[in-house]
N, C-alpha and C. Protein backbone atom coordinates (compact mmCIF):
# COMPACT_ATOMS: atom_id res chain seq x y z
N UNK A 1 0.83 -1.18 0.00
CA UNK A 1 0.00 0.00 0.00
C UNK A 1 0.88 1.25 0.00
N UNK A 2 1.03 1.86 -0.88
CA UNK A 2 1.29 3.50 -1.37
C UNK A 2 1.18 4.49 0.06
N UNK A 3 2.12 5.12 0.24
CA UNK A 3 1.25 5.86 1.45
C UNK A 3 1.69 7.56 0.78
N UNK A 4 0.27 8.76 0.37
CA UNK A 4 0.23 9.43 -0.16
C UNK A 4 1.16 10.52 0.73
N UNK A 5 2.47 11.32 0.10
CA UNK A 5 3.10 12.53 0.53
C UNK A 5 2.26 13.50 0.25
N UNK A 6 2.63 14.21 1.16
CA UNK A 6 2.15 15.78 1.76
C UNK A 6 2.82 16.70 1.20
N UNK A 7 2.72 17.74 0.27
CA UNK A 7 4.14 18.05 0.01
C UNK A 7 3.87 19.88 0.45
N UNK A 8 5.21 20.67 0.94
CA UNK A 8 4.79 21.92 1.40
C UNK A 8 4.53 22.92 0.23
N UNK A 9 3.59 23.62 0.57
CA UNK A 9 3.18 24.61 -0.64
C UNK A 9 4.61 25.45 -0.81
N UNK A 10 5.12 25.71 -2.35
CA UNK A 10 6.55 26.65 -2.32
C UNK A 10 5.75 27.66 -2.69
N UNK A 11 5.69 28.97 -2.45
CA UNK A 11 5.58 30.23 -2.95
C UNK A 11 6.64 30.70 -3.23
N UNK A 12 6.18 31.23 -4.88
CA UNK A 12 7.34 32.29 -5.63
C UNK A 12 7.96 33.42 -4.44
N UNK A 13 9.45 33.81 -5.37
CA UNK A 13 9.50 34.98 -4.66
C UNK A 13 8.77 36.28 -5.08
N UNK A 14 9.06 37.45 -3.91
CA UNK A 14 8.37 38.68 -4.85
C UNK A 14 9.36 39.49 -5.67
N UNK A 15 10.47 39.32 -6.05
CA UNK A 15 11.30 40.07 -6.85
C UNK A 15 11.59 41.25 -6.27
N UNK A 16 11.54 41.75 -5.46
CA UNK A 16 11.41 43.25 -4.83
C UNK A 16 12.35 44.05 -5.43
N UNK A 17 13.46 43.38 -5.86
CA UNK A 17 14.46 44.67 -6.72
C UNK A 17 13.66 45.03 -7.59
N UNK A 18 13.17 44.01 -8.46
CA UNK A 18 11.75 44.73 -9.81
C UNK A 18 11.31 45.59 -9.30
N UNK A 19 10.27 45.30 -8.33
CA UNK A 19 8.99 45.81 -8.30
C UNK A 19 9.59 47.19 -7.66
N UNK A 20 10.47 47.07 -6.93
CA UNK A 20 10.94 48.58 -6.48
C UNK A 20 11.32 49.51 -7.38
N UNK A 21 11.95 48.92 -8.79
CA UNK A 21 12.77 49.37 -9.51
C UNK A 21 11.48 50.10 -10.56
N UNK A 22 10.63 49.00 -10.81
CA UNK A 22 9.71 49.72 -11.49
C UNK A 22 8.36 50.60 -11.21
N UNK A 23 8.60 50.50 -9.60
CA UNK A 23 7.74 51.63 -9.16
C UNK A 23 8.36 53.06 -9.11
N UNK A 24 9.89 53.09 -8.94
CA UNK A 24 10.36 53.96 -8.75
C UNK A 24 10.58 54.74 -10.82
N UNK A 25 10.73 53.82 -11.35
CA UNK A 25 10.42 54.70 -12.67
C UNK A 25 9.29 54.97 -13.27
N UNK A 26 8.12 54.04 -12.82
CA UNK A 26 6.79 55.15 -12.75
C UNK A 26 6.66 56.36 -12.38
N UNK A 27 7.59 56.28 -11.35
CA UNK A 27 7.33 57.80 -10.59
C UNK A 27 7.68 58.84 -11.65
N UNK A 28 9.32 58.20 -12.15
CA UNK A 28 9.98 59.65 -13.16
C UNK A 28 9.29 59.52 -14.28
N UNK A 29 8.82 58.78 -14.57
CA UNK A 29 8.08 58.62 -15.99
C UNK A 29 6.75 59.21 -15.93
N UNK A 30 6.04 59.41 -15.03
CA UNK A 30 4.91 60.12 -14.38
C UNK A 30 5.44 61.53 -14.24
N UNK A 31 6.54 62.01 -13.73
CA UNK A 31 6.90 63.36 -13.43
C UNK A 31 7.29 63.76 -14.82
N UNK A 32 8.16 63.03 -15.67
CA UNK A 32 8.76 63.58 -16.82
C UNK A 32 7.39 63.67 -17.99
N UNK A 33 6.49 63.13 -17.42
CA UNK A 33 5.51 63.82 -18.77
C UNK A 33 4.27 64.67 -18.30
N UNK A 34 4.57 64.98 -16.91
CA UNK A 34 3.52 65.93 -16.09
C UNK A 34 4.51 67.40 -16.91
N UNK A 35 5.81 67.32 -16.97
CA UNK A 35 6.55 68.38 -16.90
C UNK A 35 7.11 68.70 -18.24
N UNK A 36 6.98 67.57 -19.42
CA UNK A 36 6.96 67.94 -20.56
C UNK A 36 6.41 67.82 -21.11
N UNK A 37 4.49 68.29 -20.89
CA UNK A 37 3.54 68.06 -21.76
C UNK A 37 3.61 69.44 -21.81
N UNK A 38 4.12 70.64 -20.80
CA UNK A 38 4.27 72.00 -20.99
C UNK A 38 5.18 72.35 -21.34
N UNK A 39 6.28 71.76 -21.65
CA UNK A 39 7.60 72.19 -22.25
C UNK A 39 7.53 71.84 -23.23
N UNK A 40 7.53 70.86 -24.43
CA UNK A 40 7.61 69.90 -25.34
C UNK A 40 6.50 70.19 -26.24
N UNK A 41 6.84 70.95 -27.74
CA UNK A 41 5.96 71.27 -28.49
C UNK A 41 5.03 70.23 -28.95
N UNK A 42 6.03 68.98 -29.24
CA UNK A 42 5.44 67.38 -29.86
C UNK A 42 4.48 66.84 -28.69
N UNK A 43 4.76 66.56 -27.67
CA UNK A 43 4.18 66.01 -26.74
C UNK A 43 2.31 67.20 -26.80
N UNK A 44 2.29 67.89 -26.55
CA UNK A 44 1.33 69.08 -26.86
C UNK A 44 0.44 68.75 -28.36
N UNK A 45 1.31 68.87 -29.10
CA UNK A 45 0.69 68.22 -30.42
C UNK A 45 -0.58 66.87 -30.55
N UNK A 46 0.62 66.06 -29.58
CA UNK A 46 -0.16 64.69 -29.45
C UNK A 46 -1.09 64.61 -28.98
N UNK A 47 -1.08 65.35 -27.46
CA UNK A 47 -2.01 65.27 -26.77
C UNK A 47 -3.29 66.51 -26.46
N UNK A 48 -3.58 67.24 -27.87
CA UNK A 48 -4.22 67.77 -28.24
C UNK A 48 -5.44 67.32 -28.45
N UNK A 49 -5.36 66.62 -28.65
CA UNK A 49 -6.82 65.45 -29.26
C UNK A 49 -7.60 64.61 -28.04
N UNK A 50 -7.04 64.65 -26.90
CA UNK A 50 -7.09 63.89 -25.91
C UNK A 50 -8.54 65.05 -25.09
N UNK A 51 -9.11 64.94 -24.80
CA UNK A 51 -10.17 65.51 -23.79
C UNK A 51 -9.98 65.42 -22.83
N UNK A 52 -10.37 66.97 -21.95
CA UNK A 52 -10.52 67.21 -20.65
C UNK A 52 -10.81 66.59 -19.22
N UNK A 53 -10.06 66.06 -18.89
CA UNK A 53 -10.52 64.41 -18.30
C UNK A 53 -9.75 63.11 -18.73
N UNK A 54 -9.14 63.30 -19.98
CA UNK A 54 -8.78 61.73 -20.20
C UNK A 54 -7.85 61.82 -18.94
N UNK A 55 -7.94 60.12 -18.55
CA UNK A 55 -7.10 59.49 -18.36
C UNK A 55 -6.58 57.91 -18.68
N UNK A 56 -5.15 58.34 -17.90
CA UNK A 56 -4.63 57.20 -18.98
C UNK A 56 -3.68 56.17 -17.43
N UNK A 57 -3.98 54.93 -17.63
CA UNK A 57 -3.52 54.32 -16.38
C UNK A 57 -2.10 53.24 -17.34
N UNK A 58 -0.92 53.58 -16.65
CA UNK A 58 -0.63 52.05 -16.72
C UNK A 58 -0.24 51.02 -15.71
N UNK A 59 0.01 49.69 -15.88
CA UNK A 59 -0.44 48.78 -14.43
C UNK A 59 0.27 47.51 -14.87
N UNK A 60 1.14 47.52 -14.06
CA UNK A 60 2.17 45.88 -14.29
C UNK A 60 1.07 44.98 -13.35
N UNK A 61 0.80 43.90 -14.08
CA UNK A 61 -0.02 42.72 -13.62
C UNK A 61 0.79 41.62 -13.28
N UNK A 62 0.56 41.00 -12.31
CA UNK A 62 -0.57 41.00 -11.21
C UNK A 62 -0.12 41.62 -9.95
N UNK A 63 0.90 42.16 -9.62
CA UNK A 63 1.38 42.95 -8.51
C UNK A 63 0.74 44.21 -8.34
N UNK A 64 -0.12 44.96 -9.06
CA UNK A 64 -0.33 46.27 -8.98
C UNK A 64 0.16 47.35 -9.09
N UNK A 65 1.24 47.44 -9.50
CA UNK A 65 1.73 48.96 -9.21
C UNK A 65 1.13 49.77 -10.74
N UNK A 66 0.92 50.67 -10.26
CA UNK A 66 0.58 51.41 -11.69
C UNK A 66 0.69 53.63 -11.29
N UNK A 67 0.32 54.03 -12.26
CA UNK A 67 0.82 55.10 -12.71
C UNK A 67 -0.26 55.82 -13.62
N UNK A 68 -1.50 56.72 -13.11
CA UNK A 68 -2.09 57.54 -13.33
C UNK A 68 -1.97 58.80 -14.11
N UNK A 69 -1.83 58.97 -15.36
CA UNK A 69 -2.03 60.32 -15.94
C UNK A 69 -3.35 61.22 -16.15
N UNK A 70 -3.71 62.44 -16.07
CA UNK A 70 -4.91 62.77 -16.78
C UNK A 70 -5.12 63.97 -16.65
N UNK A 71 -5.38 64.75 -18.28
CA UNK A 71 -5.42 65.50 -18.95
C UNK A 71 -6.28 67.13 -18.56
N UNK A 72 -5.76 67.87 -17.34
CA UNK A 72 -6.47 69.09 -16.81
C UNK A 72 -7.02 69.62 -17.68
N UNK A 73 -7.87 70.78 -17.30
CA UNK A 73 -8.08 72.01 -18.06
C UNK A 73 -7.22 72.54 -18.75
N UNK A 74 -5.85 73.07 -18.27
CA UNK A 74 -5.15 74.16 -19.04
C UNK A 74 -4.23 73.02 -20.09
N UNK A 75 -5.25 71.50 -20.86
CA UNK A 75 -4.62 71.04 -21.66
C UNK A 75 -3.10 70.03 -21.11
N UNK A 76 -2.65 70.05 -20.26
CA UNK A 76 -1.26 69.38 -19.84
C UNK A 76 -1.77 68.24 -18.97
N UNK A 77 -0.92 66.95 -18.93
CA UNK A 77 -1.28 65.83 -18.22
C UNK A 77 -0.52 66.45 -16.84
N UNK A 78 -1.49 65.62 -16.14
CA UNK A 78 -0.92 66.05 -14.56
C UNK A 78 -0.61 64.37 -14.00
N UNK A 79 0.40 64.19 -13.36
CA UNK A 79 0.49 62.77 -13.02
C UNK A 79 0.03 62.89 -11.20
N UNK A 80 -0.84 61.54 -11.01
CA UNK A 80 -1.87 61.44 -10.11
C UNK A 80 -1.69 60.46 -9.09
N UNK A 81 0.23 59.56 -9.82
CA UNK A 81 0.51 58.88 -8.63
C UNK A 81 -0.41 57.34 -8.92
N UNK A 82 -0.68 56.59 -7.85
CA UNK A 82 -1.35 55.61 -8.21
C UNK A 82 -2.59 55.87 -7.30
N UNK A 83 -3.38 56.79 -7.10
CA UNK A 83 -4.23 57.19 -6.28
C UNK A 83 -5.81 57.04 -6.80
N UNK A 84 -5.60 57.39 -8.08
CA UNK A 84 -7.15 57.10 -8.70
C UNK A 84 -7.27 55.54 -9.36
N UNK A 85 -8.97 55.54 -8.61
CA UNK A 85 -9.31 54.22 -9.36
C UNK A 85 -9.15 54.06 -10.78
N UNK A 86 -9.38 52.45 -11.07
CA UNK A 86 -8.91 52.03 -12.28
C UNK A 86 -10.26 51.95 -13.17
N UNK A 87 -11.39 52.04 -12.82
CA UNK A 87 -12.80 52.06 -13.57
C UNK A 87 -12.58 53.66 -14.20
N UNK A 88 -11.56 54.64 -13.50
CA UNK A 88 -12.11 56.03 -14.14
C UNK A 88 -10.73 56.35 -15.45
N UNK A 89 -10.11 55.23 -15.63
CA UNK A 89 -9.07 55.48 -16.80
C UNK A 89 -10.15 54.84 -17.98
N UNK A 90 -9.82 55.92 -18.77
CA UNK A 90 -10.08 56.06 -20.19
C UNK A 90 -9.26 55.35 -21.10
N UNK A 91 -8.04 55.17 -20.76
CA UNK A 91 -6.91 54.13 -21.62
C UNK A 91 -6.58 53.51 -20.56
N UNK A 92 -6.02 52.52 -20.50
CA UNK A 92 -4.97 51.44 -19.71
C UNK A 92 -4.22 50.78 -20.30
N UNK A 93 -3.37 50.82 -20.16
CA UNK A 93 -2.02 49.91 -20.89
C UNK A 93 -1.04 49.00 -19.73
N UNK A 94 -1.57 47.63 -19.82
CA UNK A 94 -1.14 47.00 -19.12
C UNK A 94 -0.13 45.95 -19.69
N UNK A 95 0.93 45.82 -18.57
CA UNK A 95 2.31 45.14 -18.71
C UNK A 95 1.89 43.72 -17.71
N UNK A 96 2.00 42.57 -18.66
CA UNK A 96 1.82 41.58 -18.37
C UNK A 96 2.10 40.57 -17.53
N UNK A 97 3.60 41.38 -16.68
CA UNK A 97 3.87 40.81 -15.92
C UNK A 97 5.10 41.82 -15.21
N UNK A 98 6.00 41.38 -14.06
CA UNK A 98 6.91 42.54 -13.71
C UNK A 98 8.12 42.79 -14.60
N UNK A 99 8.53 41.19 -15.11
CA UNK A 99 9.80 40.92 -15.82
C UNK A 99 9.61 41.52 -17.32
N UNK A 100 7.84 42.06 -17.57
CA UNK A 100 8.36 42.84 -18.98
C UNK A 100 8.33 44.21 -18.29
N UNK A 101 7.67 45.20 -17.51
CA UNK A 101 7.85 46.07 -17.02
C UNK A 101 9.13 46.33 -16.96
N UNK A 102 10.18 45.36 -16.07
CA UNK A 102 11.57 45.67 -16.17
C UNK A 102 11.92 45.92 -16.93
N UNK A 103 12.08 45.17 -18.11
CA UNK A 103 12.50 45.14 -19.60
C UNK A 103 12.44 46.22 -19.73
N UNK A 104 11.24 46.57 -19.92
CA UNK A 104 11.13 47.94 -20.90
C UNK A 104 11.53 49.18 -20.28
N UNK A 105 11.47 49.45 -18.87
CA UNK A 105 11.58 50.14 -18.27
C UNK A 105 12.86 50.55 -18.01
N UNK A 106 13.55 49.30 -18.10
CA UNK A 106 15.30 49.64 -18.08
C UNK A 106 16.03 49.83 -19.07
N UNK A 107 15.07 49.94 -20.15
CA UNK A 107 15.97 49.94 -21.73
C UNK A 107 16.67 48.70 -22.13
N UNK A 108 15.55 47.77 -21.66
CA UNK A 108 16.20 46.37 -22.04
C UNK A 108 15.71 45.83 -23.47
N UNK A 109 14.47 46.19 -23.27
CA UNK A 109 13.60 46.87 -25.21
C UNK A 109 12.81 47.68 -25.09
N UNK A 110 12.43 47.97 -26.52
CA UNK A 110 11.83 49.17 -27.05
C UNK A 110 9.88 49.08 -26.61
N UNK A 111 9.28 50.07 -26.68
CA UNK A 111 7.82 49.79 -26.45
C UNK A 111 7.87 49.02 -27.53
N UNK A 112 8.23 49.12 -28.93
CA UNK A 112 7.42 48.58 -29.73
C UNK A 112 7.74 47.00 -29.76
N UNK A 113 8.91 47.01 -29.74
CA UNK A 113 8.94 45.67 -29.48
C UNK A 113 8.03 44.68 -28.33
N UNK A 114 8.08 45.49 -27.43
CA UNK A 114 7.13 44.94 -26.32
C UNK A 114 5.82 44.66 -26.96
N UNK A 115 4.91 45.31 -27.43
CA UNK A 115 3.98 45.21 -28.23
C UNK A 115 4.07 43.96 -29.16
N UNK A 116 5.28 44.33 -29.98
CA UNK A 116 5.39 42.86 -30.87
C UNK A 116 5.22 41.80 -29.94
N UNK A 117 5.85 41.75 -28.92
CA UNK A 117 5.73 40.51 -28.42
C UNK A 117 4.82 40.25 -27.66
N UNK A 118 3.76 41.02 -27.32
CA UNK A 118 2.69 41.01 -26.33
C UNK A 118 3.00 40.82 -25.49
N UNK A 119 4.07 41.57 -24.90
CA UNK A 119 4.02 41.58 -23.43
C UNK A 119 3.22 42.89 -22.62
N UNK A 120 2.54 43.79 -23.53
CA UNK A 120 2.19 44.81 -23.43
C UNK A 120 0.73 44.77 -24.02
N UNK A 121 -0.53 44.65 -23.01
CA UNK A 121 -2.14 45.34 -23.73
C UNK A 121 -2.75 46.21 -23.63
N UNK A 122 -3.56 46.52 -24.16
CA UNK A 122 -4.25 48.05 -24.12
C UNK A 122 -5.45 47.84 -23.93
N UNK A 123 -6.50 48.68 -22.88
CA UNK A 123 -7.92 48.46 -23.28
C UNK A 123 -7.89 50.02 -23.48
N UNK A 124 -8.90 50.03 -24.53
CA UNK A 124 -9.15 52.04 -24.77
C UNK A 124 -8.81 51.64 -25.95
N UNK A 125 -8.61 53.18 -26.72
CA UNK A 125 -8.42 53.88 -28.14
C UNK A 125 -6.69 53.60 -28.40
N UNK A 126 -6.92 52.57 -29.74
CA UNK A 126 -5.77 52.24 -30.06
C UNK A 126 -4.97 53.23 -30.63
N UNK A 127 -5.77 54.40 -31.00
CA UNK A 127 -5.16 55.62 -31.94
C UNK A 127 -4.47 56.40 -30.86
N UNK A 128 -5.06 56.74 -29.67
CA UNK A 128 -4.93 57.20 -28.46
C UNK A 128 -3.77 56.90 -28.05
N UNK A 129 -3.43 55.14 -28.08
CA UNK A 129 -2.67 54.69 -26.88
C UNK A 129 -1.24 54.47 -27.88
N UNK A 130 -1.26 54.47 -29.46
CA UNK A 130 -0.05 54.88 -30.38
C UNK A 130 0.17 56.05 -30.20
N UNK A 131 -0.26 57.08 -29.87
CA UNK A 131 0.07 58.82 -29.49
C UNK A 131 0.17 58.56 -27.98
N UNK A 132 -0.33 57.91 -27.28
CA UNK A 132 0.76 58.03 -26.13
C UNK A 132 2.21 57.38 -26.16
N UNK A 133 2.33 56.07 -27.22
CA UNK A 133 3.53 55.57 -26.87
C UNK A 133 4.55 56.81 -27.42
N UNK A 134 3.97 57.27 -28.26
CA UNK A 134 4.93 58.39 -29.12
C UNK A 134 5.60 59.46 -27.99
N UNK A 135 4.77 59.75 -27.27
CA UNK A 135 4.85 60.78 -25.98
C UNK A 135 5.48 60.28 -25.05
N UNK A 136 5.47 58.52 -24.90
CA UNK A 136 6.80 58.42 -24.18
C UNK A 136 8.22 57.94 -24.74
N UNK A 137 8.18 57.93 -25.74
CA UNK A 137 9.42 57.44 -26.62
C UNK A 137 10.23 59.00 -26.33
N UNK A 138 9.22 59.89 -26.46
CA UNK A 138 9.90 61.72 -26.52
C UNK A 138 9.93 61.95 -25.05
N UNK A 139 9.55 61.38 -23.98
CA UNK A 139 10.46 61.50 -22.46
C UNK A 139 11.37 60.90 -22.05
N UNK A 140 11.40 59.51 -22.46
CA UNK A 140 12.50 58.93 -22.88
C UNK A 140 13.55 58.91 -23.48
N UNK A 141 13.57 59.86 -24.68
CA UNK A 141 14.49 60.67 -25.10
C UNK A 141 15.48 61.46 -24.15
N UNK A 142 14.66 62.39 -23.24
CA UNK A 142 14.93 63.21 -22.73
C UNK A 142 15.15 62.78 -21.22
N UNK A 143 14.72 61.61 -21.20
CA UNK A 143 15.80 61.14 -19.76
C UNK A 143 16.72 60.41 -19.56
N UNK A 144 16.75 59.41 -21.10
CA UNK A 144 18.08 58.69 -21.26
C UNK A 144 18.85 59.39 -22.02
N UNK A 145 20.30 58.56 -21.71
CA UNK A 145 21.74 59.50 -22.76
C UNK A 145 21.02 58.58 -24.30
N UNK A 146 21.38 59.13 -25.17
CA UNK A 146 21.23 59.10 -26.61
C UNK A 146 21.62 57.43 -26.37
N UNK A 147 23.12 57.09 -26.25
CA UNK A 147 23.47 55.84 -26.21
C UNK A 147 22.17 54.54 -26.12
N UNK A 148 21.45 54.95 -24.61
CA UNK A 148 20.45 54.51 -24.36
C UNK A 148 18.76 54.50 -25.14
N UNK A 149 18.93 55.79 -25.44
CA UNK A 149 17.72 55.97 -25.78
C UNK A 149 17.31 55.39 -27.43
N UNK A 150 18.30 55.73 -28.00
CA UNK A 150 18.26 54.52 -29.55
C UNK A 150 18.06 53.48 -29.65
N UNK A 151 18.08 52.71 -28.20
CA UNK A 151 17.79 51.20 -28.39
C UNK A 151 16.32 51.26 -27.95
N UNK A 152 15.70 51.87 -27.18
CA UNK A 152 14.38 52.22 -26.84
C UNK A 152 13.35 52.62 -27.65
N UNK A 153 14.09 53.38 -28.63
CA UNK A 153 13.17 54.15 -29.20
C UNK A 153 13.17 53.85 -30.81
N UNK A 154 11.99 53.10 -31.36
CA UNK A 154 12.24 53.24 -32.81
C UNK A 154 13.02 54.06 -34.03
N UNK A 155 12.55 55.55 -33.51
CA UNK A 155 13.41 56.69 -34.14
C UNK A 155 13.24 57.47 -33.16
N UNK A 156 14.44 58.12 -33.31
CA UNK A 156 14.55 59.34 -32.27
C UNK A 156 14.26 60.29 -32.64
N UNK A 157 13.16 60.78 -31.60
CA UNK A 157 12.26 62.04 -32.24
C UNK A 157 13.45 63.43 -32.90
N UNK A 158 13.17 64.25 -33.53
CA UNK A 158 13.95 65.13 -33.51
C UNK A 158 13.85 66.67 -32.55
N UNK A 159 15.06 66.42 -31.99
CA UNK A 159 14.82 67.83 -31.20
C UNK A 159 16.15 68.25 -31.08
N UNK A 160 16.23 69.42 -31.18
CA UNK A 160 17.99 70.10 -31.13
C UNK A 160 18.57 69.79 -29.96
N UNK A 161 19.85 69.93 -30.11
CA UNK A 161 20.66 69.69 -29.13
C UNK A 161 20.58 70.27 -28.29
N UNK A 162 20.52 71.34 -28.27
CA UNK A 162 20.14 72.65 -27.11
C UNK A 162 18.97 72.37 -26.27
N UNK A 163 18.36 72.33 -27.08
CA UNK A 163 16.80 72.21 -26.58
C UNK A 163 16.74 70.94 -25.39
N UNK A 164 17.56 69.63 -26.35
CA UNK A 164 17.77 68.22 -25.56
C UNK A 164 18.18 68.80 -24.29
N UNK A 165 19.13 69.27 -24.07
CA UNK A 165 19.84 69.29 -22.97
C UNK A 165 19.44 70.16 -22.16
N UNK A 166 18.68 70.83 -22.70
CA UNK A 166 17.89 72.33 -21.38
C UNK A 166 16.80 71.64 -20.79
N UNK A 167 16.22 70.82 -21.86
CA UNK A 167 15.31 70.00 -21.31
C UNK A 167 15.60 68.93 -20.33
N UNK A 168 16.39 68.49 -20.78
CA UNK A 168 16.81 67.53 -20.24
C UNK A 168 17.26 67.70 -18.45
N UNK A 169 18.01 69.17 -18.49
CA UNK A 169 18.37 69.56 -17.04
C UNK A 169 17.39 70.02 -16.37
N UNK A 170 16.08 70.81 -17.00
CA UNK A 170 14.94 70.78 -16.50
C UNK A 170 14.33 69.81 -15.88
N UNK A 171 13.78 68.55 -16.74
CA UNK A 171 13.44 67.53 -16.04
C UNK A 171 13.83 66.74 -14.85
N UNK A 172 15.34 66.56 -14.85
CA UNK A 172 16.07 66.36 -13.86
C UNK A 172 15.62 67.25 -12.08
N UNK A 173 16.30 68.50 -12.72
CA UNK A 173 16.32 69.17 -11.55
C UNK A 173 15.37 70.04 -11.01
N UNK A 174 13.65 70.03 -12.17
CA UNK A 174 12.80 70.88 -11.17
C UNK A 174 11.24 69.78 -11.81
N UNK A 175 11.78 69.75 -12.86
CA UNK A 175 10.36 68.75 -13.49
C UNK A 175 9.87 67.07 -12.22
N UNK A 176 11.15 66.84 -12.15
CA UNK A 176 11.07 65.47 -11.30
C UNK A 176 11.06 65.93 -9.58
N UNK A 177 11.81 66.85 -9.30
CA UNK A 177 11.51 67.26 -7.58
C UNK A 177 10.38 68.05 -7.41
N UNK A 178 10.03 68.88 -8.15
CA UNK A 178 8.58 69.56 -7.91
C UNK A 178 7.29 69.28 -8.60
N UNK A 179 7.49 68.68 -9.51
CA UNK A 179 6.61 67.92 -10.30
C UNK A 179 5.69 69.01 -11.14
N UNK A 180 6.36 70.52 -11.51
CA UNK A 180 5.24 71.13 -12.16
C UNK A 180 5.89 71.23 -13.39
């Protein structure tokens, strides 16, 4: 007679370098487009079309962390932190898991590639949520060195050198600590 083992439940780990890593670039990625939807002629462009109210969530699954944008009155996204519910986003773009969040988040690949590979879904306006990736390919620009940012970014938007780098010290030193 067989006598049936017991065996102990293993639970995964939680990755916490990830999840720290990619909460903490929500944050700048949240600040850098609160702060260059008013600096950034392109970004403005894009999000012209967007209505008073949109918002736009994104959300690494199944851990939760996510990252609230949405679109004030005076036209500029204001980032909202992860504070508003997820029934009142108008777009959501969700990352399928933490290990593509990382990915992408660290310049390990490009959005689009992420997309190719579905590690990346959208519920909302697909026209919408291609003019947002565009809007972050152009903060991304502007927070990675060039080196970096070419592997991220399909094409690199064009913006002068000058401009890169004023911007660039902007974001850094008042866009990301004060968040306006």
């Amino acid at each position: 007679m067989r006598k049936n083992k017991i065996y102990k439940e293993i639970k995964p780990g939680r990755k916490l370098f990830k999840v720290v890593t990619v909460k903490v670039i929500l944050f700048f990625l949240g600040r850098g487009f609160q702060f260059l939807s008013k600096f950034d002629k392109n970004i403005k462009n894009d999000i012209h079309g967007f209505s008073e109210g949109f918002t736009v969530m994104f959300k690494v699954l199944p851990i939760g962390s996510k990252m609230f944008l949405k679109k004030n009155k005076k036209g500029y996204l204001k980032y909202k932190g992860s504070s508003l519910n997820e029934k009142e986003s108008d777009l959501s773009i969700f990352f399928k898991n933490i290990e593509c969040a990382f990915l992408m988040f660290t310049a390990q690949i490009s959005s689009h590639q992420a997309f190719a590979e579905h590690r990346i879904s959208i519920k909302g306006d697909i026209t919408k949520a291609m003019l947002l990736m565009r809007c972050l390919n152009i903060v991304e620009t502007y927070l990675f060195p060039k080196i970096i940012a070419k592997h991220v970014t399909k094409r690199l938007p064009r913006i002068s050198g000058t401009k890169k780098q004023i911007g660039r010290f902007l974001v850094y030193f008042w866009g990301i600590p004060f968040g306006t």
